[in-house]
Protein backbone atom coordinates (compact mmCIF):
# COMPACT_ATOMS: atom_id res chain seq x y z
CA UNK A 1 20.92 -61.97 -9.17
CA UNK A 2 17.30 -60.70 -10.13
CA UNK A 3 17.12 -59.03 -13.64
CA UNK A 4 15.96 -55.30 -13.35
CA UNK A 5 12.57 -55.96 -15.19
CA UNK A 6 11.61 -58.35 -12.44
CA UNK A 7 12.64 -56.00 -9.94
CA UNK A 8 10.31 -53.29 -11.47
CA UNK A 9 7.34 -55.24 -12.14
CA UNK A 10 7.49 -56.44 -8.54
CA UNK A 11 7.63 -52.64 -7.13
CA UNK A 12 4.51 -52.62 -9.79
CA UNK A 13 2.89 -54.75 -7.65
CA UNK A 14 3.57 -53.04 -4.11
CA UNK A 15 0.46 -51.69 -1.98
CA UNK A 16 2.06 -48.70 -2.17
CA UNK A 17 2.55 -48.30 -5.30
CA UNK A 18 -0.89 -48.17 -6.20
CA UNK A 19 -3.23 -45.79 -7.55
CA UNK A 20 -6.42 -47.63 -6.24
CA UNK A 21 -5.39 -48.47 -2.36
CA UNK A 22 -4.95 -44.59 -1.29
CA UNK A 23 -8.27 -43.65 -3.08
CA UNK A 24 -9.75 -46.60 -1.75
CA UNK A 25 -9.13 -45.80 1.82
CA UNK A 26 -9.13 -41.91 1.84
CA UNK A 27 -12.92 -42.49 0.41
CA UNK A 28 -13.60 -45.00 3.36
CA UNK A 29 -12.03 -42.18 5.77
CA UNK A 30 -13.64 -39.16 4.53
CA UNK A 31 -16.89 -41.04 4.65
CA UNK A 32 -16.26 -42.28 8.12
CA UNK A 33 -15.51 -38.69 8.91
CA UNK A 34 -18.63 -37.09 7.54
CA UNK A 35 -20.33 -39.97 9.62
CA UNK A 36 -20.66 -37.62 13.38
CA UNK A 37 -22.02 -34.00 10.98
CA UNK A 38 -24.72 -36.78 9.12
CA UNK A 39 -25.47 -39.02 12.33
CA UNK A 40 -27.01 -35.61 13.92
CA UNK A 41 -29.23 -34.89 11.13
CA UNK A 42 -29.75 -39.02 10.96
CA UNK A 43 -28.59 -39.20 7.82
CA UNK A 44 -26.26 -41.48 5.47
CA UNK A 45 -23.85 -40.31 3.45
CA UNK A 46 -25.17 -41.89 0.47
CA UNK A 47 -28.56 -40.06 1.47
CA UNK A 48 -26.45 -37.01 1.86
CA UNK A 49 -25.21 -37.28 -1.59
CA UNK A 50 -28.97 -36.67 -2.97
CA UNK A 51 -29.60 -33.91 -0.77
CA UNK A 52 -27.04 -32.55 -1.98
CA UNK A 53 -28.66 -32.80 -5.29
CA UNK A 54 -31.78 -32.09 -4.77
CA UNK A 55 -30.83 -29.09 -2.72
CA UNK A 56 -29.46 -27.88 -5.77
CA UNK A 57 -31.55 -28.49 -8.10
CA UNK A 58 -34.87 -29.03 -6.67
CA UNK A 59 -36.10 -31.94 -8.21
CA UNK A 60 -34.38 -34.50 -10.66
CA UNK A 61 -35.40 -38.05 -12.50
CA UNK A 62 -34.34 -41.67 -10.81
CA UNK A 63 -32.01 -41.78 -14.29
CA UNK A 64 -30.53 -38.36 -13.63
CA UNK A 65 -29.17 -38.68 -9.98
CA UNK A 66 -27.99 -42.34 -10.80
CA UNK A 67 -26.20 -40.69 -13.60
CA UNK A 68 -24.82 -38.03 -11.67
CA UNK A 69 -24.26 -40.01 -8.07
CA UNK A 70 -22.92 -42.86 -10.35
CA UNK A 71 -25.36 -45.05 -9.01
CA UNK A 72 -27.74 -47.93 -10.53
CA UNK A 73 -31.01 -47.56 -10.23
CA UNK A 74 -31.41 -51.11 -8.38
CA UNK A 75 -29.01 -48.91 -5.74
CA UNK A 76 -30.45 -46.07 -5.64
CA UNK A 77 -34.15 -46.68 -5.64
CA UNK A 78 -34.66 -48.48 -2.04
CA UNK A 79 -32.07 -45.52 -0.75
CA UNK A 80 -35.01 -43.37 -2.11
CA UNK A 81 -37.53 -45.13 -1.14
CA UNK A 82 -36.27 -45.01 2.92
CA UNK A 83 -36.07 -41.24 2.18
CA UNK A 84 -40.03 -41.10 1.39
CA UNK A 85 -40.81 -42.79 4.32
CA UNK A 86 -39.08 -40.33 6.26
CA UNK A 87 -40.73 -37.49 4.53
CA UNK A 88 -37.66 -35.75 3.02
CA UNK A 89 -39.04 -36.16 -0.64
CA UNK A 90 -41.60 -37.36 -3.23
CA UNK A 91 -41.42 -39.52 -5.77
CA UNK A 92 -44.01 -39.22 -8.73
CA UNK A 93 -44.25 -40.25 -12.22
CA UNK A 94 -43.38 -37.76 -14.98
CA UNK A 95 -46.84 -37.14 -16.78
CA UNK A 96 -44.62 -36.94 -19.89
CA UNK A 97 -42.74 -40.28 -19.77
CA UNK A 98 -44.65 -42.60 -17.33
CA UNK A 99 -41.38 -44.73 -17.14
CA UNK A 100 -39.30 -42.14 -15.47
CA UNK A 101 -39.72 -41.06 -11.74
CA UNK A 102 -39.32 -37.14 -10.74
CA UNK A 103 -37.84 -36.93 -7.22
CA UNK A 104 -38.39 -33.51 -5.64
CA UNK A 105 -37.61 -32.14 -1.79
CA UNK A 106 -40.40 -32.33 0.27
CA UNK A 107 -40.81 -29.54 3.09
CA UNK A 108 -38.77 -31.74 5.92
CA UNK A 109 -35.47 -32.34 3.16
CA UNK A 110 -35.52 -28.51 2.27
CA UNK A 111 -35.56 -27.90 5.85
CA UNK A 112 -32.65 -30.29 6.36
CA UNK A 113 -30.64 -28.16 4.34
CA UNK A 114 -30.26 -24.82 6.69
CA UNK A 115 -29.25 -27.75 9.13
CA UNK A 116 -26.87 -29.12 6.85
CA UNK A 117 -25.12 -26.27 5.56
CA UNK A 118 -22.27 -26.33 8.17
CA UNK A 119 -21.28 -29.86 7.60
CA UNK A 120 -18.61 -28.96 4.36
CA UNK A 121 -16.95 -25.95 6.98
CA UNK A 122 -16.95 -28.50 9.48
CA UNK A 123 -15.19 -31.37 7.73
CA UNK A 124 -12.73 -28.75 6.03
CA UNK A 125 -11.71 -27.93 9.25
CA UNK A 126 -11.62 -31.49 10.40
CA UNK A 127 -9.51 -32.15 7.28
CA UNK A 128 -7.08 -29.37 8.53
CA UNK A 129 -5.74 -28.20 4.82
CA UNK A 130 -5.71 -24.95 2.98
CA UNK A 131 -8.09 -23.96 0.69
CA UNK A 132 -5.34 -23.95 -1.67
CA UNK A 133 -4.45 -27.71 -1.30
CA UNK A 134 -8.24 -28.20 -0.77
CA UNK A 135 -9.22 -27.02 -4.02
CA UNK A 136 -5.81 -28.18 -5.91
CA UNK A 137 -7.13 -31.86 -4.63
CA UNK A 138 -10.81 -31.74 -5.51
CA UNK A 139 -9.65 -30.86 -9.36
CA UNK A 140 -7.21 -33.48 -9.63
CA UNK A 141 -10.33 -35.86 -8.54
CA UNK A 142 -12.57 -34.44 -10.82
CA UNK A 143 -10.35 -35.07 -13.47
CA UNK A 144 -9.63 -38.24 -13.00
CA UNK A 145 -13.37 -39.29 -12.68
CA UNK A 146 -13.74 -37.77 -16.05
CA UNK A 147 -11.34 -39.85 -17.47
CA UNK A 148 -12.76 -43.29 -15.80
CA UNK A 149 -16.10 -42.27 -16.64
């Protein structure tokens, strides 16, 4: 007969008894569910993710969106860099700090946004939950970021 330590740490070590595994694939869903509202616009959702900064704040450093999108800059800058060539942005030194890049909207990513503004409603209602569990959800994810961060 197993002791009941064994029998614990094994149930440890179940799939489903994981933290990681359901984040892990509800990110990979939610992403692949985005994919049809971002595919119209021809967008990725990583590019997403820096409209959606930029759209709020009009322009930000290369440092500051890595730090918010929690991305590296070696990650980040040939996303960017695809995003100039399509127009949706600038990139341009900051005349105060010549090491530091400013990226602002250009006229065709502002006008992406009046395009993109129906994408959260849509994917709410794809995700068929109440505001209530909606919202109960996004601050227990918040929260836990904060604490891995």
């Amino acid at each position: 007969m197993s002791n009941p330590s064994e029998h614990s740490s094994a149930a440890l070590l179940q799939l489903e008894s994981q933290l990681c595994f359901p984040l892990y694939a509800v990110s990979r869903l939610l992403t692949k569910a985005y994919q049809p509202y971002l595919q119209a616009l021809d967008l990725t959702y990583p590019q997403y993710l820096v409209f959606l900064l930029l759209w709020e704040h009009g322009e930000l450093t290369v440092k500051a969106l890595g730090e918010k999108l929690l991305l590296d800059s070696g990650t980040l800058t040939p996303l960017l860099k695809r995003m100039e060539q399509k127009q949706w942005l600038s990139r341009r030194r900051d005349p105060r700090d010549e090491r530091s890049v400013i990226i602002a909207l250009a006229p065709a990513g502002r006008a992406l946004r009046e395009q993109a503004c129906h994408i959260p409603e849509q994917l709410f209602g794809h995700l068929g939950m109440s505001p209530q569990e909606f919202e109960t959800l996004r601050t227990q994810l918040h929260t836990l970021l904060l604490k891995l961060s």
